[in-house]
N, C-alpha and C. Protein backbone atom coordinates (compact mmCIF):
# COMPACT_ATOMS: atom_id res chain seq x y z
N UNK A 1 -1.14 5.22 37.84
CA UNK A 1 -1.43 4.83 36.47
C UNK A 1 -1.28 6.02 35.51
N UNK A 2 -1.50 7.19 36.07
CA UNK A 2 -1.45 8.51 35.68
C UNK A 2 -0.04 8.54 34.65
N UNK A 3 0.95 8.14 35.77
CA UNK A 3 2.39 8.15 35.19
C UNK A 3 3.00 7.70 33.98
N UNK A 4 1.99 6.33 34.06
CA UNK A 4 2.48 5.48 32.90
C UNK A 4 1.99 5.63 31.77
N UNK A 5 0.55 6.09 32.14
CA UNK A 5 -0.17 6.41 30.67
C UNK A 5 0.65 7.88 30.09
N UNK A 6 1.38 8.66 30.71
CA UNK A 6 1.95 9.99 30.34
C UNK A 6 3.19 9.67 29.62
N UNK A 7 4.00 8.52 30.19
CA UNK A 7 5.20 8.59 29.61
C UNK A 7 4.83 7.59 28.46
N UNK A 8 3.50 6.62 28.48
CA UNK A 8 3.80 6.09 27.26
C UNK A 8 3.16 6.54 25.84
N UNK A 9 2.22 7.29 26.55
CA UNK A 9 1.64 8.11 25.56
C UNK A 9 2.53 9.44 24.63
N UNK A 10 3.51 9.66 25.14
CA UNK A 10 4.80 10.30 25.05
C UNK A 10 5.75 9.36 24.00
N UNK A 11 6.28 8.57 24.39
CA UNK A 11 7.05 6.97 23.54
C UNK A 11 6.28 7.26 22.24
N UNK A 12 4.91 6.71 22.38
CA UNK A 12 4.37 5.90 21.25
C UNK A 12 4.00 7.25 20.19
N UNK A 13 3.93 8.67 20.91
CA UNK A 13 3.62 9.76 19.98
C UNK A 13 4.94 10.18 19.58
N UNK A 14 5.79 10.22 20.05
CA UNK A 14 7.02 10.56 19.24
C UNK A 14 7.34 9.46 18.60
N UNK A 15 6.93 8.43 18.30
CA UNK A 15 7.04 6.93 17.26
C UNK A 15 6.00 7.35 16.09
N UNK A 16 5.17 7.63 16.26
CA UNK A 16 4.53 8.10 15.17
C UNK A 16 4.65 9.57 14.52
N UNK A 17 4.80 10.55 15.60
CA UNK A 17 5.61 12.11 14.65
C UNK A 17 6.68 11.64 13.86
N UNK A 18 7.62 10.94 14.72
CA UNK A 18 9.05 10.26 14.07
C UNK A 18 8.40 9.56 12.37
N UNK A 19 7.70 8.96 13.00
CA UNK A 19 7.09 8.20 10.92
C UNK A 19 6.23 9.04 10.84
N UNK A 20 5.26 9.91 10.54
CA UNK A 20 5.00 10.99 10.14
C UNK A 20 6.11 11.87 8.86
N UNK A 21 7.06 12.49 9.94
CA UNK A 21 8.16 13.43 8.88
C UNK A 21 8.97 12.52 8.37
N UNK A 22 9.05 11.36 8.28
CA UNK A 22 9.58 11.14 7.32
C UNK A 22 9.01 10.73 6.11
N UNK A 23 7.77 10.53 6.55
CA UNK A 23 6.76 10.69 5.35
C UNK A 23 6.73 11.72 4.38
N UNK A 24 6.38 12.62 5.49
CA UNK A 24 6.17 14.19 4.97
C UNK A 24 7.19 14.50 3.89
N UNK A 25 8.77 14.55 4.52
CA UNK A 25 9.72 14.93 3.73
C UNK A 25 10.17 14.02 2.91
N UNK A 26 9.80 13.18 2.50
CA UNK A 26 10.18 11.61 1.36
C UNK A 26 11.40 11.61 1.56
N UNK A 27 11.62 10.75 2.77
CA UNK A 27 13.02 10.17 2.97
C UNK A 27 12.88 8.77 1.86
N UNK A 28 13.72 8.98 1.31
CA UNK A 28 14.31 7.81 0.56
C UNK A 28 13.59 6.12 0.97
N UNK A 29 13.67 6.08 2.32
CA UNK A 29 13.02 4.64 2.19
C UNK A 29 11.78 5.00 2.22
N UNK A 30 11.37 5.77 3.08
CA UNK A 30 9.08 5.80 2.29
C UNK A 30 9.33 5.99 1.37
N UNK A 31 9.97 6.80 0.19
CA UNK A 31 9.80 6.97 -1.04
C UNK A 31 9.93 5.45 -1.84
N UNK A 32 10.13 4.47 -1.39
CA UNK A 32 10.26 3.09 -1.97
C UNK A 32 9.13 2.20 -1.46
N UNK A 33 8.86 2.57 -0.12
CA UNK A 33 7.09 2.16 0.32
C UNK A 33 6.28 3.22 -0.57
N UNK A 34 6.07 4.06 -0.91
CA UNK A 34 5.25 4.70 -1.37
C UNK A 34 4.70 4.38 -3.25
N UNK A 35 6.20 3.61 -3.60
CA UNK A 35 6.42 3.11 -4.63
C UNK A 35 6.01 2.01 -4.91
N UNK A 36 6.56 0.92 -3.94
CA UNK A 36 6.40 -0.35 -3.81
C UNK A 36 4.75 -0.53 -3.05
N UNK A 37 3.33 0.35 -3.08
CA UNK A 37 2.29 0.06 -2.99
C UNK A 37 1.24 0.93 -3.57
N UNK A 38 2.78 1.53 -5.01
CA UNK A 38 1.71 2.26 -5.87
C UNK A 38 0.80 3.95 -5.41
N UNK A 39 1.50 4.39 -4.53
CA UNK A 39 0.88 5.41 -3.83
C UNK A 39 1.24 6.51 -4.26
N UNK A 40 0.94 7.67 -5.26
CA UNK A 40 1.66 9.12 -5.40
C UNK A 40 1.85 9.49 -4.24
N UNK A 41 2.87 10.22 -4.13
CA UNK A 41 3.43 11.36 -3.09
C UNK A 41 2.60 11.90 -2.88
N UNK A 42 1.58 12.54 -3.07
CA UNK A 42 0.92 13.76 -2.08
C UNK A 42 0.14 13.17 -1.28
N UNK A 43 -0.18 11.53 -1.47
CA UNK A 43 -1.36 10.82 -0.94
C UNK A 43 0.00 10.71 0.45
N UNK A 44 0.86 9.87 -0.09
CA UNK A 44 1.68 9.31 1.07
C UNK A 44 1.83 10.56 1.84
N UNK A 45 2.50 11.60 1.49
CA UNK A 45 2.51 12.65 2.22
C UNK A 45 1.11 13.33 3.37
N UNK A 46 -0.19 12.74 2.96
CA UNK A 46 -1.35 12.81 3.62
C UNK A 46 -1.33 12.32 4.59
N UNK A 47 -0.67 10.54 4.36
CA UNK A 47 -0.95 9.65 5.15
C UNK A 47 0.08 9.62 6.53
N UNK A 48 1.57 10.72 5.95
CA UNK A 48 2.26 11.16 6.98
C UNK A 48 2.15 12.20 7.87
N UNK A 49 0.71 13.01 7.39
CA UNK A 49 0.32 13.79 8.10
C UNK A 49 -0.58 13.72 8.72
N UNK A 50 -0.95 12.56 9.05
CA UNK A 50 -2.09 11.67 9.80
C UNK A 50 -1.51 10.97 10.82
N UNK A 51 -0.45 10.52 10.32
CA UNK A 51 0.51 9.91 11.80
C UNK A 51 1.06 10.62 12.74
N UNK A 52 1.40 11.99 11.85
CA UNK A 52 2.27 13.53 12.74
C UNK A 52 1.22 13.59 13.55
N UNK A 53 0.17 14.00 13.11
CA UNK A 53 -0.77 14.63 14.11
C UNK A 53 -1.47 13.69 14.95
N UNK A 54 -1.84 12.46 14.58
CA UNK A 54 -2.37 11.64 15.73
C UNK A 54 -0.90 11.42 16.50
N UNK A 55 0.29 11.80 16.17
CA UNK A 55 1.60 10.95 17.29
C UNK A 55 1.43 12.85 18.44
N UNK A 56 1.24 13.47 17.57
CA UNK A 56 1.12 15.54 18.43
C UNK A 56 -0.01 15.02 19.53
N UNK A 57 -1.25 14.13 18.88
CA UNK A 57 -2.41 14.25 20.15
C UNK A 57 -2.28 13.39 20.98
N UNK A 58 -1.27 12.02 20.65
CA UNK A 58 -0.84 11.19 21.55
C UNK A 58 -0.42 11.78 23.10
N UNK A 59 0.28 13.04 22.51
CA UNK A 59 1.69 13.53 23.23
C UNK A 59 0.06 14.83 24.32
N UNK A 60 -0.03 15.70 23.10
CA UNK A 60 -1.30 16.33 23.49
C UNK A 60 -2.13 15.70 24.85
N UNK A 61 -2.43 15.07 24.96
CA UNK A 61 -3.18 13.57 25.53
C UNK A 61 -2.40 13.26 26.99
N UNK A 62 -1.36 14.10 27.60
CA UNK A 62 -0.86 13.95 28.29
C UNK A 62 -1.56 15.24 29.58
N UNK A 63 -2.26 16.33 28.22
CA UNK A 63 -2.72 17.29 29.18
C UNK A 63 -4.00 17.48 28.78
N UNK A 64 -4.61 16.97 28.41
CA UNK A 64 -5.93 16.77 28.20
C UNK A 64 -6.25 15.33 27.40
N UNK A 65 -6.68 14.92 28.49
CA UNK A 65 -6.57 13.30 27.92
C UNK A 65 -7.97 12.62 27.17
N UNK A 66 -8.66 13.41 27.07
CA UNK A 66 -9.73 13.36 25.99
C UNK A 66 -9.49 13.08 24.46
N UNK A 67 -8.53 14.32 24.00
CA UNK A 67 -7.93 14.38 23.00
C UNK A 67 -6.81 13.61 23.19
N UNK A 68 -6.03 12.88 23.70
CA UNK A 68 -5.42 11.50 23.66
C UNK A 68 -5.93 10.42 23.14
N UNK A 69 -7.09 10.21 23.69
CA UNK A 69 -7.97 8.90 24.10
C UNK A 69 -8.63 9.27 22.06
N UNK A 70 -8.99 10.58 21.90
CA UNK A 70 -9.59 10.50 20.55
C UNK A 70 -8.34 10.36 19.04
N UNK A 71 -7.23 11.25 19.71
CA UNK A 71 -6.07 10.73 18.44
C UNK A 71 -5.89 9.35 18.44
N UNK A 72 -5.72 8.51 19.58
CA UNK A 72 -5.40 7.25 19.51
C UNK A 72 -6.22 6.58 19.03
N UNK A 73 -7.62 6.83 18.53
CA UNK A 73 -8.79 5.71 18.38
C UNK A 73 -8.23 6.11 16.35
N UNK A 74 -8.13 7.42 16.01
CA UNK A 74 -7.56 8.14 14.78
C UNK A 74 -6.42 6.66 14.42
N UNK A 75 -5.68 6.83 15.24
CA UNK A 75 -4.06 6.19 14.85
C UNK A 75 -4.73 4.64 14.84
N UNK A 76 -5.87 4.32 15.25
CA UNK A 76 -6.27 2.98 15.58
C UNK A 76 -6.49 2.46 13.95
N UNK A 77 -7.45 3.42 13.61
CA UNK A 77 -8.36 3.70 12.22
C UNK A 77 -6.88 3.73 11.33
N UNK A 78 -6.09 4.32 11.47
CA UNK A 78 -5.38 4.87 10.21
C UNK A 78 -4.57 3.49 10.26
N UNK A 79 -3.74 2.75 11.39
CA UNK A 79 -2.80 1.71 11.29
C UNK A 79 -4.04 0.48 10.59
N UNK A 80 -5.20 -0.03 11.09
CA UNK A 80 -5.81 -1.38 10.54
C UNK A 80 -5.82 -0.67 9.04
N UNK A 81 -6.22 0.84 8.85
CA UNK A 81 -5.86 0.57 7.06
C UNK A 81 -5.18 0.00 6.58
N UNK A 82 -4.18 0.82 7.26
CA UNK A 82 -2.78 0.13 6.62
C UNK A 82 -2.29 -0.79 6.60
N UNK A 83 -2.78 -2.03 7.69
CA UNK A 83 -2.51 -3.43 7.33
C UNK A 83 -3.73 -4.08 6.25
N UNK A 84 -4.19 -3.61 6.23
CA UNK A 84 -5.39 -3.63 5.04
C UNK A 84 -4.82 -3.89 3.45
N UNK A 85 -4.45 -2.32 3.53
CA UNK A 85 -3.84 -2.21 2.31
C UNK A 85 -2.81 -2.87 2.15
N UNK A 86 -1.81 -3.13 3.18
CA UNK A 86 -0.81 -3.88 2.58
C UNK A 86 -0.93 -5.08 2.08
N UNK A 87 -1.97 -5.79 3.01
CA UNK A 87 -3.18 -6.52 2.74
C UNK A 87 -3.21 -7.24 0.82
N UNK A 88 -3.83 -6.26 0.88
CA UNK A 88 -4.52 -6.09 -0.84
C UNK A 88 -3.28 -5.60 -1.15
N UNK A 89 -2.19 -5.02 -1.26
CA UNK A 89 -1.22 -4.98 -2.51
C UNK A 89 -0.37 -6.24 -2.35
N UNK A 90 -0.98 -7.49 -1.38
CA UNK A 90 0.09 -8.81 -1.35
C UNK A 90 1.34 -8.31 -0.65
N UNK A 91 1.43 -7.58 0.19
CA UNK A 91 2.56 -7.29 0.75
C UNK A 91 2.61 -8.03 2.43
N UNK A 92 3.22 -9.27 2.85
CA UNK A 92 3.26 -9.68 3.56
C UNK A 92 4.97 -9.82 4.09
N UNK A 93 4.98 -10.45 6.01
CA UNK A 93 6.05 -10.28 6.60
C UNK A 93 6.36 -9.12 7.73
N UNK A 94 7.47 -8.92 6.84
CA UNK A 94 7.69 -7.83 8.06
C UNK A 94 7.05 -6.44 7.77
N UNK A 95 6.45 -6.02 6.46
CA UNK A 95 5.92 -5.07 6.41
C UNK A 95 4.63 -4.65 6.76
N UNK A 96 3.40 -6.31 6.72
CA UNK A 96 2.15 -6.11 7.85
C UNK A 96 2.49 -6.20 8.96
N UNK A 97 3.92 -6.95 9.66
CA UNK A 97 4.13 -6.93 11.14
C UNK A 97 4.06 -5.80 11.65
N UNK A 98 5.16 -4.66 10.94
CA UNK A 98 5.38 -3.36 11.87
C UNK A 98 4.05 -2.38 11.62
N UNK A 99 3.54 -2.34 10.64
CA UNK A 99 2.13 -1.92 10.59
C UNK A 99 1.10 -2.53 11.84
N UNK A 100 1.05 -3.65 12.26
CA UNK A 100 0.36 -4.66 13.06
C UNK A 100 1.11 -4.13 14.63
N UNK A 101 1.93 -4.13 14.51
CA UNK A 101 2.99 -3.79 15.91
C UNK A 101 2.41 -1.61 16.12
N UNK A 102 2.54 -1.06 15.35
CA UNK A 102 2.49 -0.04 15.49
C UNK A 102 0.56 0.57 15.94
N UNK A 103 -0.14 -0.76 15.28
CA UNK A 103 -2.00 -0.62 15.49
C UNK A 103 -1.66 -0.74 16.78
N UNK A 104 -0.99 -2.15 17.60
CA UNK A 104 -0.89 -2.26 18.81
C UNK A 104 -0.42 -1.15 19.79
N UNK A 105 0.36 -0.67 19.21
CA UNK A 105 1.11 0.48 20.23
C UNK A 105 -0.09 0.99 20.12
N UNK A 106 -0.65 1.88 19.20
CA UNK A 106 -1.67 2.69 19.20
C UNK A 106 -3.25 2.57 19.99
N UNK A 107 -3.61 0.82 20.21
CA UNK A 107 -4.69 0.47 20.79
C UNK A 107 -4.33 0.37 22.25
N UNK A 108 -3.16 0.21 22.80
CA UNK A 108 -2.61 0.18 23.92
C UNK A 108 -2.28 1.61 24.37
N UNK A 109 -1.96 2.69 23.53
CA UNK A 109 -2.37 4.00 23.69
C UNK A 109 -3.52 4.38 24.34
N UNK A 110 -5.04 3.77 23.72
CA UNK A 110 -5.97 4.18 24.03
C UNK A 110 -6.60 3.39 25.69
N UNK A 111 -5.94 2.12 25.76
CA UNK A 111 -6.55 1.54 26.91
C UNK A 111 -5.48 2.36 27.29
N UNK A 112 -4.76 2.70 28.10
CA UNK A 112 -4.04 3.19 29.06
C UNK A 112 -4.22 4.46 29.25
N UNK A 113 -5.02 4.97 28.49
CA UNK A 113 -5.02 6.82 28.92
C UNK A 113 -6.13 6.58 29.48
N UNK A 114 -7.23 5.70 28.25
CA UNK A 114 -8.82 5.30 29.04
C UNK A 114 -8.78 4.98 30.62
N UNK A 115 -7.80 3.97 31.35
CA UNK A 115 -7.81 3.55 32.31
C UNK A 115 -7.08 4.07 33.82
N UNK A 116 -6.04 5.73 32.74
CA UNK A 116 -5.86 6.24 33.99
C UNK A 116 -6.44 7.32 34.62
């Protein structure tokens, strides 16, 4: 079980560093999410530095799985915001899905490190 929780805890943290910097560096399409829910840049840029680092402790979490088990509960907290908020700005479809899809990766993060 060891195995699986390593390589997926690996997957799902480089899925979130991956959306992280592109937060960070306002690639063109966050810069139109960031727009399209009313968010200044330095906030969005916060909120991509919340994904970097809970996707680092995901990965982290492979060698001390404490701090796995605690970024992932982080990424748990930070994704239901965000279907929250998308929530409240009326933004429905595919943009609460992958928000909703990405909580999942993240709660399935945490049972699988928990359980190996």
């Amino acid at each position: 079980m060891e195995i699986v929780a390593n390589v997926y805890s690996l997957i799902v943290g480089v899925l979130f560093v991956a959306s992280g910097f592109q937060k960070l560096r306002l690639a063109p399409m966050a810069l139109q999410t960031a727009d399209s829910l009313g968010l200044p840049t330095d906030r969005f840029r916060l909120i991509g530095f919340l994904d970097a680092a809970g996707g680092g402790g995901l990965i982290l979490g492979i060698w001390i799985p404490q701090f796995g088990i605690a970024a992932g509960i982080c990424l748990v907290m930070l994704m239901a915001g965000s279907v929250g908020f998308r929530l409240r700005a009326k933004q429905t479809g595919p943009y609460v899905a992958m928000d909703a899809a990405f909580l999942g990766l993240a709660a399935l993060a945490v049972l699988v490190r928990a359980l190996a």
